[in-house]
PDB file of N, CA and C in Angstrom:
ATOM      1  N   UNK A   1       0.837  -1.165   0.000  1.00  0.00           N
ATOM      2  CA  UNK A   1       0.000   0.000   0.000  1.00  0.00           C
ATOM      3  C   UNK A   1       0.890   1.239   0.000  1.00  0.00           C
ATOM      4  N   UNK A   2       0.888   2.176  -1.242  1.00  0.00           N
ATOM      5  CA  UNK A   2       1.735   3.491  -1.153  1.00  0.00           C
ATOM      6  C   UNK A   2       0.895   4.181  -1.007  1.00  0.00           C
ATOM      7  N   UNK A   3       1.468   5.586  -0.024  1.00  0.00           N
ATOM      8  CA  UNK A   3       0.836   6.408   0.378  1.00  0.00           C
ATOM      9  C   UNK A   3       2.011   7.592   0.192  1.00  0.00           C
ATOM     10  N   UNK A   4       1.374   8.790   0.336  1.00  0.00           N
ATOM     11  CA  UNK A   4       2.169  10.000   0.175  1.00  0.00           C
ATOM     12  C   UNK A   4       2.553  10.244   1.597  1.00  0.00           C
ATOM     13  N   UNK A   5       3.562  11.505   2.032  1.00  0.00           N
ATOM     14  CA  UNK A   5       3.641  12.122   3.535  1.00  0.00           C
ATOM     15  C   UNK A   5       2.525  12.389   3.906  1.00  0.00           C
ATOM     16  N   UNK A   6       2.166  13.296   3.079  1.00  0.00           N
ATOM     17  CA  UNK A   6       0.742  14.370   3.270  1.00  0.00           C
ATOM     18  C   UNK A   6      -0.717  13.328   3.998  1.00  0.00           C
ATOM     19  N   UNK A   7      -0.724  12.129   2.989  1.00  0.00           N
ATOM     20  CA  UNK A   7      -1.664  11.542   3.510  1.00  0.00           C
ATOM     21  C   UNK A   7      -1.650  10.663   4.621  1.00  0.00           C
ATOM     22  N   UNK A   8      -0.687   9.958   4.975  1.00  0.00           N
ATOM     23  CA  UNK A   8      -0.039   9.247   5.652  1.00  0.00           C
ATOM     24  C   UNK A   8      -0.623  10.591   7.159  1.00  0.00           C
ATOM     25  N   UNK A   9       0.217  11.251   7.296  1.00  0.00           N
ATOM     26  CA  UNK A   9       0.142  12.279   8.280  1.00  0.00           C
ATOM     27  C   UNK A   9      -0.776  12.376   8.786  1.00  0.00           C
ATOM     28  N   UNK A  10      -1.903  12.560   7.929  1.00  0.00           N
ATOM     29  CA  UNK A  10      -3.490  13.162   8.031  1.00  0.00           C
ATOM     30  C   UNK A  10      -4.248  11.665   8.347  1.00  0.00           C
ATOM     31  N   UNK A  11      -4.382  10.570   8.212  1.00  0.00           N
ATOM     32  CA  UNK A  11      -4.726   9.535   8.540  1.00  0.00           C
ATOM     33  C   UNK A  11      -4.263   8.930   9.968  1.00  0.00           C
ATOM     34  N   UNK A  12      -2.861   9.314   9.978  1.00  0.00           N
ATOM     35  CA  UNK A  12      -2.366   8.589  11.194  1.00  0.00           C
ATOM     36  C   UNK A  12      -1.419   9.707  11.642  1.00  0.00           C
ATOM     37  N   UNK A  13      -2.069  10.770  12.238  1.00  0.00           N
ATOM     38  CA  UNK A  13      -1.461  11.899  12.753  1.00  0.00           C
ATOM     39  C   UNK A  13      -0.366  11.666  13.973  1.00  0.00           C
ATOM     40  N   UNK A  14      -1.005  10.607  15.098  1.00  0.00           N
ATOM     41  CA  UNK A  14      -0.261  10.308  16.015  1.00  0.00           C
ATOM     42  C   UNK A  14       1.467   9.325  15.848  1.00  0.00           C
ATOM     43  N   UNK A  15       1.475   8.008  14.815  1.00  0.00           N
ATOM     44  CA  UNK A  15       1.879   7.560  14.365  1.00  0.00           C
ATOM     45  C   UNK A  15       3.035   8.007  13.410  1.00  0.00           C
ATOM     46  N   UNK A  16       2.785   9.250  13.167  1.00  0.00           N
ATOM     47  CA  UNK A  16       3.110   9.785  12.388  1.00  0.00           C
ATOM     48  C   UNK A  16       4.222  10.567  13.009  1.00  0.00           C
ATOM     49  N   UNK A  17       3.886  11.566  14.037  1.00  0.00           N
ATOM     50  CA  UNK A  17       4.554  11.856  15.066  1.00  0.00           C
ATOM     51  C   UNK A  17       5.649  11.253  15.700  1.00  0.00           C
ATOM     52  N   UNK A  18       5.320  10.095  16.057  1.00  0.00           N
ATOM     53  CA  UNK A  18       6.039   9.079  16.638  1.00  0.00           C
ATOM     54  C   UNK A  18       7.291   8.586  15.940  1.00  0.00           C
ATOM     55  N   UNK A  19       6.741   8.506  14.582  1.00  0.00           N
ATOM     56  CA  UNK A  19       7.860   8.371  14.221  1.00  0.00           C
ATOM     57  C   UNK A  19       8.919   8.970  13.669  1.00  0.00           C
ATOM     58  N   UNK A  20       8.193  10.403  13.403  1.00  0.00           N
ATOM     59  CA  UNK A  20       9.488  11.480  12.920  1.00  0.00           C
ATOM     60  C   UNK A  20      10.074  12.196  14.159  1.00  0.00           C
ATOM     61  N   UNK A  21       9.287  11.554  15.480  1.00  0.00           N
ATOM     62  CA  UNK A  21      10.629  11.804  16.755  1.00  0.00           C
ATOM     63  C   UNK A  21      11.291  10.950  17.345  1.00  0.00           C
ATOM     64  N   UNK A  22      11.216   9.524  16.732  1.00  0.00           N
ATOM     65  CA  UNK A  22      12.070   8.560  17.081  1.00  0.00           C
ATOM     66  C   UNK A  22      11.856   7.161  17.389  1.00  0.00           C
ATOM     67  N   UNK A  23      10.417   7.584  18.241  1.00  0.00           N
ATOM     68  CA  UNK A  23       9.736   6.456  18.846  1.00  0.00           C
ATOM     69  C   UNK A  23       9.146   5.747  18.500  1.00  0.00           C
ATOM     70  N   UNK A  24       9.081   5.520  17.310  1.00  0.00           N
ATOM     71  CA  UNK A  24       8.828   4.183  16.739  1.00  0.00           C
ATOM     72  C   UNK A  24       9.477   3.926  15.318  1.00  0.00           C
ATOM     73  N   UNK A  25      10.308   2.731  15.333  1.00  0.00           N
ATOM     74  CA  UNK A  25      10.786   2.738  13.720  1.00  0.00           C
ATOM     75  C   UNK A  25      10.309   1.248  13.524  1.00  0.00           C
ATOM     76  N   UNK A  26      10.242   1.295  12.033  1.00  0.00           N
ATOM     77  CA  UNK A  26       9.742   0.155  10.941  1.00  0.00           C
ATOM     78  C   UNK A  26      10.832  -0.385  10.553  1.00  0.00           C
ATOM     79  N   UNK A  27      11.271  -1.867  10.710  1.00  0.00           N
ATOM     80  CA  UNK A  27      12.288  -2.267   9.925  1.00  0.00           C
ATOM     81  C   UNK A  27      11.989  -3.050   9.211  1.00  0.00           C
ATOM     82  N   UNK A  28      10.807  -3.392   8.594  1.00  0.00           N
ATOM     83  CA  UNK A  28      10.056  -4.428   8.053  1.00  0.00           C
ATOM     84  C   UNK A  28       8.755  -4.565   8.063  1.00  0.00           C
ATOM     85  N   UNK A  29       7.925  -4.530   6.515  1.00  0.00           N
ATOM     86  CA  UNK A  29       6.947  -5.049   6.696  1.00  0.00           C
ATOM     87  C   UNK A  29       6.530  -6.574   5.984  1.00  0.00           C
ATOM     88  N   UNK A  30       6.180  -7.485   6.337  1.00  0.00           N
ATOM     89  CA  UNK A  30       6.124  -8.762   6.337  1.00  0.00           C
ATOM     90  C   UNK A  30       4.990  -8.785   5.151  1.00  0.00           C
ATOM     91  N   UNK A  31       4.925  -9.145   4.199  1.00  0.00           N
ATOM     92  CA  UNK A  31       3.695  -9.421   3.419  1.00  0.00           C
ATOM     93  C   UNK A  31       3.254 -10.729   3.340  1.00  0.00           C
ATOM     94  N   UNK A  32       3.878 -12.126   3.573  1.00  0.00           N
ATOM     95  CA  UNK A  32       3.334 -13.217   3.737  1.00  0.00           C
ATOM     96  C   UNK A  32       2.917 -13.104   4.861  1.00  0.00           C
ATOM     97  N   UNK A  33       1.423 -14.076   5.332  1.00  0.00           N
ATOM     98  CA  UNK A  33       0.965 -14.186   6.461  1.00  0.00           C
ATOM     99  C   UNK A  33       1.888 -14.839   7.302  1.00  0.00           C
ATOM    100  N   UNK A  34       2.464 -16.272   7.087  1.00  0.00           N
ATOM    101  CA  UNK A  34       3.460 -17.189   7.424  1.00  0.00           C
ATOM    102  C   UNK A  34       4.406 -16.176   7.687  1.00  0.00           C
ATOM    103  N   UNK A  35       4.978 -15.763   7.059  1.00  0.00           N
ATOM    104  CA  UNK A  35       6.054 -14.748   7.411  1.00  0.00           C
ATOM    105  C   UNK A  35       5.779 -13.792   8.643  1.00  0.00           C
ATOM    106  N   UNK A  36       4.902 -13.256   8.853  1.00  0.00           N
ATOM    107  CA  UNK A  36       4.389 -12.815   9.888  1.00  0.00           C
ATOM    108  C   UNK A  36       4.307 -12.810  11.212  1.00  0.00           C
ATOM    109  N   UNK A  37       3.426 -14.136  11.502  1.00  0.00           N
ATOM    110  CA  UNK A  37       3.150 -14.849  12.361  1.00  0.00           C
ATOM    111  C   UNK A  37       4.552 -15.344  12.605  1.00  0.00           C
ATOM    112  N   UNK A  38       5.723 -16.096  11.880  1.00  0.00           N
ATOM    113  CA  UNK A  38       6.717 -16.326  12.908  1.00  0.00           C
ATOM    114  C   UNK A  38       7.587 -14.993  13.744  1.00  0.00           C
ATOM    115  N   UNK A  39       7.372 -13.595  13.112  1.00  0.00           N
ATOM    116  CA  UNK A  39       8.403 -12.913  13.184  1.00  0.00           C
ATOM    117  C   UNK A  39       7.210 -12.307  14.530  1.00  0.00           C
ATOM    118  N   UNK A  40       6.039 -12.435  14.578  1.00  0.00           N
ATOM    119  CA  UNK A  40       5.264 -12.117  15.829  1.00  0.00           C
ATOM    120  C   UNK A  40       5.640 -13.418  17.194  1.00  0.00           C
ATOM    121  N   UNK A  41       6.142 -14.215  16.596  1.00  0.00           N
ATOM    122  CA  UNK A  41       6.456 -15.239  18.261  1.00  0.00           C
ATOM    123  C   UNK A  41       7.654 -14.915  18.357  1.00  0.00           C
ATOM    124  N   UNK A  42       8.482 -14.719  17.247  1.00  0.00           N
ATOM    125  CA  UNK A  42      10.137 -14.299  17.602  1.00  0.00           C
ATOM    126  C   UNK A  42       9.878 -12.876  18.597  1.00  0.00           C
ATOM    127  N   UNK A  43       9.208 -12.049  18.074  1.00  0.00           N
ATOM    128  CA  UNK A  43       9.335 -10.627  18.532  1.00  0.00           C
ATOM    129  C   UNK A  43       8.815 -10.793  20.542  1.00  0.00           C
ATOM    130  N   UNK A  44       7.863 -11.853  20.781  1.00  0.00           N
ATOM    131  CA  UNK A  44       7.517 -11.506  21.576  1.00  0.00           C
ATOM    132  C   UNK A  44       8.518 -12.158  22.925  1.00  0.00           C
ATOM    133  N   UNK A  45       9.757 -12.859  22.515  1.00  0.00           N
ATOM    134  CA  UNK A  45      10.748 -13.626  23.143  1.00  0.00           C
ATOM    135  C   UNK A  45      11.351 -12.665  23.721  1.00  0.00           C
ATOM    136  N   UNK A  46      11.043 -11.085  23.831  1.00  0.00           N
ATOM    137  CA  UNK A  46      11.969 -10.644  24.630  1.00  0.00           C
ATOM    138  C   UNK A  46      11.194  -9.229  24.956  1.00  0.00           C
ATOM    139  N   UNK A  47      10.160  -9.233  24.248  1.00  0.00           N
ATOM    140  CA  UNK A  47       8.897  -7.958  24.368  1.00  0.00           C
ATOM    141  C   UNK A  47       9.085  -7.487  25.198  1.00  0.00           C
ATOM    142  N   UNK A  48       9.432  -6.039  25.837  1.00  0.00           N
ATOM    143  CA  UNK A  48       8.911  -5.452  26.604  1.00  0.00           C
ATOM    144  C   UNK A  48       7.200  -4.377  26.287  1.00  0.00           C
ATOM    145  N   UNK A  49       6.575  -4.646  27.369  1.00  0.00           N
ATOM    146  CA  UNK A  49       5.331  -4.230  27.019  1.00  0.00           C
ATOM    147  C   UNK A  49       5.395  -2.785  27.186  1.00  0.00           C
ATOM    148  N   UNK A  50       4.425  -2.306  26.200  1.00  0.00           N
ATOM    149  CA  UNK A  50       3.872  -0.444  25.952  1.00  0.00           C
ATOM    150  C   UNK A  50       3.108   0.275  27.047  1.00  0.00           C
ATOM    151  N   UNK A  51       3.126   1.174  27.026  1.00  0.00           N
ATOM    152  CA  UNK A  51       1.955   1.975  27.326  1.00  0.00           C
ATOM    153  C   UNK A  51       0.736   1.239  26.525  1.00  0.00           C
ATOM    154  N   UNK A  52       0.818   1.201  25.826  1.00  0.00           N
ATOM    155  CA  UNK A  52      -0.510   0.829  24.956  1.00  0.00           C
ATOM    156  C   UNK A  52      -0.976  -0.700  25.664  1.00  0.00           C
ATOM    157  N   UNK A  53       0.022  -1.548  25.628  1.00  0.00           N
ATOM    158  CA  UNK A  53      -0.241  -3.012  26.026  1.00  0.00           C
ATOM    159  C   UNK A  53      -1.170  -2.976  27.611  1.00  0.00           C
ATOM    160  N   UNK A  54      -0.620  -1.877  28.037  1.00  0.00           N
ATOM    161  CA  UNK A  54      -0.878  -1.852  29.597  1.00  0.00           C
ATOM    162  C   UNK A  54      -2.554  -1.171  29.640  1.00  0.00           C
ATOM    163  N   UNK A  55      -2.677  -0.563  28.540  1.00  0.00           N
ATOM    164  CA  UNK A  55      -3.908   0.089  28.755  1.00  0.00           C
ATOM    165  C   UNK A  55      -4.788  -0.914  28.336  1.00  0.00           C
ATOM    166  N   UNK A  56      -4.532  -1.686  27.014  1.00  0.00           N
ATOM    167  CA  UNK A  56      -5.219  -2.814  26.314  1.00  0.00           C
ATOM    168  C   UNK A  56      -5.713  -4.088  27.573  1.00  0.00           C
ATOM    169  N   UNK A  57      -4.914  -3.578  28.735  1.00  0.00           N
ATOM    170  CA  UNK A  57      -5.292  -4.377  29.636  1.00  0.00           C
ATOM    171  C   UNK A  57      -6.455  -4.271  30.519  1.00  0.00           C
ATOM    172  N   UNK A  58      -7.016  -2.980  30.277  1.00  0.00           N
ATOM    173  CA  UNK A  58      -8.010  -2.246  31.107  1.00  0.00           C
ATOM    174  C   UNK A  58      -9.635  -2.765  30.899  1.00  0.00           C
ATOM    175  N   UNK A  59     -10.069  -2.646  32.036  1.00  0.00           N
ATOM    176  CA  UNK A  59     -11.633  -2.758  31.956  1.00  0.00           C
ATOM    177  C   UNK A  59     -12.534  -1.440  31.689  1.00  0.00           C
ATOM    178  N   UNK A  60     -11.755  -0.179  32.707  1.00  0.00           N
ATOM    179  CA  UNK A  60     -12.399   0.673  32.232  1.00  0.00           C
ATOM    180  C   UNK A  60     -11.338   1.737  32.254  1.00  0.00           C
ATOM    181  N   UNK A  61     -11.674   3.216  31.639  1.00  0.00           N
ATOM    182  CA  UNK A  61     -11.273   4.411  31.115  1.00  0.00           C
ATOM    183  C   UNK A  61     -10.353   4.525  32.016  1.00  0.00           C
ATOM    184  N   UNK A  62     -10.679   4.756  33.628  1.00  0.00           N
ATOM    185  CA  UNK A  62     -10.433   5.324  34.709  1.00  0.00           C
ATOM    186  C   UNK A  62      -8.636   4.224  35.196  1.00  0.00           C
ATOM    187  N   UNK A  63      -9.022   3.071  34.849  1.00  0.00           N
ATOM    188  CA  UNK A  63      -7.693   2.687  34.672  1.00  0.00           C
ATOM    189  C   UNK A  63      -6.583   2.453  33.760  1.00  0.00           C
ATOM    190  N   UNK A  64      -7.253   3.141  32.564  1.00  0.00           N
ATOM    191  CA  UNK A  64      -6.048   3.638  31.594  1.00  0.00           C
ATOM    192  C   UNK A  64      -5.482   5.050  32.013  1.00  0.00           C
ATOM    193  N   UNK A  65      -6.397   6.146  32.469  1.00  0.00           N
ATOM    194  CA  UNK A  65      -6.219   7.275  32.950  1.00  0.00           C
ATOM    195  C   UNK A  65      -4.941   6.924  33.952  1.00  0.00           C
ATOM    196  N   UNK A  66      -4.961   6.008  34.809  1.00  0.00           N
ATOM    197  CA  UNK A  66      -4.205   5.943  36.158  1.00  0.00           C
ATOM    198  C   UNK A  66      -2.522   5.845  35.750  1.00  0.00           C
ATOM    199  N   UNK A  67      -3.080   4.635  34.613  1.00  0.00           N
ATOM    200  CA  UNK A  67      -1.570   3.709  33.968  1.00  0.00           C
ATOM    201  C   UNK A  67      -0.829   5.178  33.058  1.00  0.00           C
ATOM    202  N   UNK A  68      -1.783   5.950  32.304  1.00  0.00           N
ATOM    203  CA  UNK A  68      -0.745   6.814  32.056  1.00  0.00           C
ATOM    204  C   UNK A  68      -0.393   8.147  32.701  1.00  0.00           C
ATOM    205  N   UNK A  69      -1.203   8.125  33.954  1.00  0.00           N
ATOM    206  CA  UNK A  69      -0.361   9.449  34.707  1.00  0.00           C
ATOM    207  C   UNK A  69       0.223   8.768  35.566  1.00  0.00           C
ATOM    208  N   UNK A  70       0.643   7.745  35.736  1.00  0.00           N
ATOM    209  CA  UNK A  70       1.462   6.963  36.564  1.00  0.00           C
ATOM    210  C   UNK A  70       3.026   7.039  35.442  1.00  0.00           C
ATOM    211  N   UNK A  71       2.921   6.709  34.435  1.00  0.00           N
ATOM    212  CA  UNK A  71       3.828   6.336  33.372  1.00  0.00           C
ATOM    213  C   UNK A  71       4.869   7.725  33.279  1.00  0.00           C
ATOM    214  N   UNK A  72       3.645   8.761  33.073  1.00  0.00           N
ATOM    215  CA  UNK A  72       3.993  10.095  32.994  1.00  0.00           C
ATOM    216  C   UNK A  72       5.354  10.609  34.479  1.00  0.00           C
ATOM    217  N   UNK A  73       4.131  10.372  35.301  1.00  0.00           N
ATOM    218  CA  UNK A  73       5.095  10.392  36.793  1.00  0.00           C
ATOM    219  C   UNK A  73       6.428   9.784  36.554  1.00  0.00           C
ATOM    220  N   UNK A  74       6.805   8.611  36.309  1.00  0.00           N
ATOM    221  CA  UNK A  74       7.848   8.007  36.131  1.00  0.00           C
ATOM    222  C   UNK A  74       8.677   8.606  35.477  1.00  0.00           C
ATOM    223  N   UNK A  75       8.240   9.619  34.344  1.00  0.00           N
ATOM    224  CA  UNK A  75       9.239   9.912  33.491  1.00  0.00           C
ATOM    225  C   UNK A  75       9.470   8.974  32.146  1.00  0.00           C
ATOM    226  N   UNK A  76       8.122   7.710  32.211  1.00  0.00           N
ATOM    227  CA  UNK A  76       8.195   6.546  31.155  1.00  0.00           C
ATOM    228  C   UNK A  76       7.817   7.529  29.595  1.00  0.00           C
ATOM    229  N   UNK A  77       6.994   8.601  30.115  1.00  0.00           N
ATOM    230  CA  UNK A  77       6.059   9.802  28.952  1.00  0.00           C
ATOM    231  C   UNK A  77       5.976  10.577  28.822  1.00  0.00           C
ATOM    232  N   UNK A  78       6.746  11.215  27.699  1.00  0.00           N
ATOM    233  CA  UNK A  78       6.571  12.994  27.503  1.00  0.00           C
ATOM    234  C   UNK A  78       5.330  13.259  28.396  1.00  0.00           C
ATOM    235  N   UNK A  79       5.342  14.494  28.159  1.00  0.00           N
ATOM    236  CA  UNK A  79       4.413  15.220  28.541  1.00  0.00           C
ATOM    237  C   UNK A  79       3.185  15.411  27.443  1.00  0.00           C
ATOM    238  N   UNK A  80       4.138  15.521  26.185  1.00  0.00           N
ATOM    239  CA  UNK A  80       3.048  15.280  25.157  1.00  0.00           C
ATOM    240  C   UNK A  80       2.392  14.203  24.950  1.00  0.00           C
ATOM    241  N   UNK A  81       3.052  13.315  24.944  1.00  0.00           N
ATOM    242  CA  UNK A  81       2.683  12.160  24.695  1.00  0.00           C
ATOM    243  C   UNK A  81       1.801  11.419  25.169  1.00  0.00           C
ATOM    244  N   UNK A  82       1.656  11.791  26.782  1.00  0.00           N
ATOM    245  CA  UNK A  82       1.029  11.438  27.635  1.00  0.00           C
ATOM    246  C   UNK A  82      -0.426  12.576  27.560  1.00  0.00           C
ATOM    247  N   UNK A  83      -0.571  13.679  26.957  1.00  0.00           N
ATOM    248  CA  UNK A  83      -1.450  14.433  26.669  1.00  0.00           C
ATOM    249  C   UNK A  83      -2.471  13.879  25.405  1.00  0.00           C
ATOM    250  N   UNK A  84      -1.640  13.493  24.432  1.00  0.00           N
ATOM    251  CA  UNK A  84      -2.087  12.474  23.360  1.00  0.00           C
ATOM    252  C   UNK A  84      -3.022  11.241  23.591  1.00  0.00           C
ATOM    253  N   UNK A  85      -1.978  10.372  24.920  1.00  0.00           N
ATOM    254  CA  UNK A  85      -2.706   9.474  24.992  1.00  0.00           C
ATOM    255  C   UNK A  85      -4.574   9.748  25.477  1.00  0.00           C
ATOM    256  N   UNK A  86      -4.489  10.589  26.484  1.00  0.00           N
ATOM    257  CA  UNK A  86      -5.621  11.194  27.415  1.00  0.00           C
ATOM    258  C   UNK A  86      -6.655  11.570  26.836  1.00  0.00           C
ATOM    259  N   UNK A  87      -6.138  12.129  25.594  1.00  0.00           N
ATOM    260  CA  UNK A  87      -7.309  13.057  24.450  1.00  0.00           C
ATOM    261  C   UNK A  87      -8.050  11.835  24.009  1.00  0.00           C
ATOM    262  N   UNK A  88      -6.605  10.544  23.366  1.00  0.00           N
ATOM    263  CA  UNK A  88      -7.527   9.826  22.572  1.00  0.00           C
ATOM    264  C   UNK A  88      -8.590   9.057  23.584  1.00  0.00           C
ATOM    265  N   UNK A  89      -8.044   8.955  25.002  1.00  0.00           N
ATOM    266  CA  UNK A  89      -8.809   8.137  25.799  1.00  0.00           C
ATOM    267  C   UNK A  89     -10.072   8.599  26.124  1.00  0.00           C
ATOM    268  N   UNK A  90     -10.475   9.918  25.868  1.00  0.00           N
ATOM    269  CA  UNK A  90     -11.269  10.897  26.427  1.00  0.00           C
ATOM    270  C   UNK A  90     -12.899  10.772  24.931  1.00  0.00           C
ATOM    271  N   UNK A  91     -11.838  11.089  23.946  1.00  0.00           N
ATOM    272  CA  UNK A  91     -12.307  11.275  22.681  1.00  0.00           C
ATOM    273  C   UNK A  91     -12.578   9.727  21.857  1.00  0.00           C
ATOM    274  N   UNK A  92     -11.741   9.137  22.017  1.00  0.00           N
ATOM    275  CA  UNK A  92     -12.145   7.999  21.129  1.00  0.00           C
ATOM    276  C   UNK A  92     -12.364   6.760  21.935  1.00  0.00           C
ATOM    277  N   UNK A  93     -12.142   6.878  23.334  1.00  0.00           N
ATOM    278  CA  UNK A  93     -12.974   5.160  24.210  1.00  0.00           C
ATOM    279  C   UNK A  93     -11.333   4.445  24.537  1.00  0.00           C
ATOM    280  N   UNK A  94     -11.321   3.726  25.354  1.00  0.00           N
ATOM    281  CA  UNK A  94     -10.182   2.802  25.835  1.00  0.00           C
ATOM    282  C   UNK A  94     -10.228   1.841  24.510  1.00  0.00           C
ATOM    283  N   UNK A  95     -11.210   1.492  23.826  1.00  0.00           N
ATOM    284  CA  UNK A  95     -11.050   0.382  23.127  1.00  0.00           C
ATOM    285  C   UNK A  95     -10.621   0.988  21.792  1.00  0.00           C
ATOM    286  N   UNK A  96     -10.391   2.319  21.665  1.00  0.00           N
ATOM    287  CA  UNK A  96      -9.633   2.936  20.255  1.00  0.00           C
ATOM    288  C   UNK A  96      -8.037   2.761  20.291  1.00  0.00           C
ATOM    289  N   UNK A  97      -7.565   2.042  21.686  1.00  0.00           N
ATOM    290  CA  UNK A  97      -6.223   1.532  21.691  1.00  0.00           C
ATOM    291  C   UNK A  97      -5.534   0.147  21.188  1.00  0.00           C
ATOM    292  N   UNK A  98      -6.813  -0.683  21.181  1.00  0.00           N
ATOM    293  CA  UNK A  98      -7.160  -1.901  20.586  1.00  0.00           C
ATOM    294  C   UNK A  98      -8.057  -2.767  21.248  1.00  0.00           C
ATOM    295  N   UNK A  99      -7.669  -4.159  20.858  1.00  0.00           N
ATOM    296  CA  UNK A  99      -9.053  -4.942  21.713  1.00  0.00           C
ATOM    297  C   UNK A  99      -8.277  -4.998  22.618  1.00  0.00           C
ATOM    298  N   UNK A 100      -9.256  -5.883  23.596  1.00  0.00           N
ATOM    299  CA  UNK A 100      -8.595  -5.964  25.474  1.00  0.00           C
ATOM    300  C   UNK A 100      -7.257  -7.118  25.184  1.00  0.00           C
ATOM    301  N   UNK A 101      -6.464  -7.229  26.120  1.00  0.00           N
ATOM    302  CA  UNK A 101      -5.806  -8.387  26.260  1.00  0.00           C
ATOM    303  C   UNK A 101      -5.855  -9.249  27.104  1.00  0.00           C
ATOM    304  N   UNK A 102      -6.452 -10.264  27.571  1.00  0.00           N
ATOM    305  CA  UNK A 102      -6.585 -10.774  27.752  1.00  0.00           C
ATOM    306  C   UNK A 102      -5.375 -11.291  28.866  1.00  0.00           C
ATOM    307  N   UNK A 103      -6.005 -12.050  29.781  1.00  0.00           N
ATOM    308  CA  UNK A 103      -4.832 -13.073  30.274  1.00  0.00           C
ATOM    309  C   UNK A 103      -4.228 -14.206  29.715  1.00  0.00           C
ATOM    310  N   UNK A 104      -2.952 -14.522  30.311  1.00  0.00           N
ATOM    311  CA  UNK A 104      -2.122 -15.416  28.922  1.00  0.00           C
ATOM    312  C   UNK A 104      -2.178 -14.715  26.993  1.00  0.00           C
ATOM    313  N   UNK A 105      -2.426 -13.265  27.225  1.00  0.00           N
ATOM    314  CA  UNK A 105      -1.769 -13.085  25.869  1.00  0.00           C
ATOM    315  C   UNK A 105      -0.729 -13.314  25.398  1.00  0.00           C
ATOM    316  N   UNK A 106      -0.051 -13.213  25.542  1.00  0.00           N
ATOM    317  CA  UNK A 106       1.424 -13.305  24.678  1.00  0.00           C
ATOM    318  C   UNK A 106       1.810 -14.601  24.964  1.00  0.00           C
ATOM    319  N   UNK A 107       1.616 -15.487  25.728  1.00  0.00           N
ATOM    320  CA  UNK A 107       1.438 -16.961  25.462  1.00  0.00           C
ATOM    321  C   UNK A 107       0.661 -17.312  24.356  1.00  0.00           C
ATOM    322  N   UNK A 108      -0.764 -17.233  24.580  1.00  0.00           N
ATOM    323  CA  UNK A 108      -1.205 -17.503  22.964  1.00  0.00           C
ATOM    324  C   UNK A 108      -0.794 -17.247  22.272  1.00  0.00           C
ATOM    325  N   UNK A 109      -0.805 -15.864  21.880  1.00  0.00           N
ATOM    326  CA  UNK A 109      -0.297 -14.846  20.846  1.00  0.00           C
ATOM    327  C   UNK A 109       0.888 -15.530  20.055  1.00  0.00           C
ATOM    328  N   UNK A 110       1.885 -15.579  21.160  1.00  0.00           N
ATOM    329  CA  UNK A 110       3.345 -15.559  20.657  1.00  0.00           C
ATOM    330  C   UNK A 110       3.788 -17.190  20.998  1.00  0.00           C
ATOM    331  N   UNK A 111       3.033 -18.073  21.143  1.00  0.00           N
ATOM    332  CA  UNK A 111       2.899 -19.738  21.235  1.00  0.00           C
ATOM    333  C   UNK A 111       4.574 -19.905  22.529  1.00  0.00           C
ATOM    334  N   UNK A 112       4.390 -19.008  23.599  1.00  0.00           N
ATOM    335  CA  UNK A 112       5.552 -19.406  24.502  1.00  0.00           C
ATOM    336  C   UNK A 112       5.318 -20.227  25.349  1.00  0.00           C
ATOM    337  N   UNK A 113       3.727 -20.758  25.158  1.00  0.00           N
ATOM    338  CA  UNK A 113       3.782 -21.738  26.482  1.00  0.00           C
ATOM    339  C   UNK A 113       4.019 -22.981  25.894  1.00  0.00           C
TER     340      UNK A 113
END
């Protein structure tokens, strides 16, 4: 899928961000499914989990709110960043971070058990 800056930006404003300040780089995108799926059990052999993972863990709003002014406190989150997260939590629902995770995710997920 090619996309321009311009649009890219405007679709995935946050993402976008992220990555023209550092925090997130692409070294690969996998186009076989097979291909995929192994490089998702390799990846998760040493995963450290996100902000995001931690919120994906939540039942409700009020404890994603906690996890990232806790994160923030730490010094784990800009200030922006952590402003970002809040808006989207505010504006688009805990579940605009993804679906829940479940217990034993990354066992399933990533076949470590």
């Amino acid at each position: 899928m090619e996309t321009d800056k311009r649009s890219f930006k405007k679709k995935y404003p946050n993402l976008s961000k992220d990555l023209q300040d550092g925090k997130v780089t692409i070294t690969a995108v996998p186009t076989d499914p097979k291909v995929a799926e192994n490089s998702s059990i390799q990846h998760f052999q040493h995963y450290n989990p996100t902000v995001i993972d931690f919120i994906r863990r939540c039942d409700k709003k009020e404890q994603a709110a906690e996890i990232i002014a806790y994160l923030e406190k730490k010094g784990k989150l800009t200030k922006e960043f952590a402003k970002n997260l809040k808006e989207q939590l505010k504006k688009r629902g805990l579940r605009s971070f993804g679906s829940k995770k479940e217990d034993d995710y990354y066992v399933k997920k990533g076949s470590l058990g």
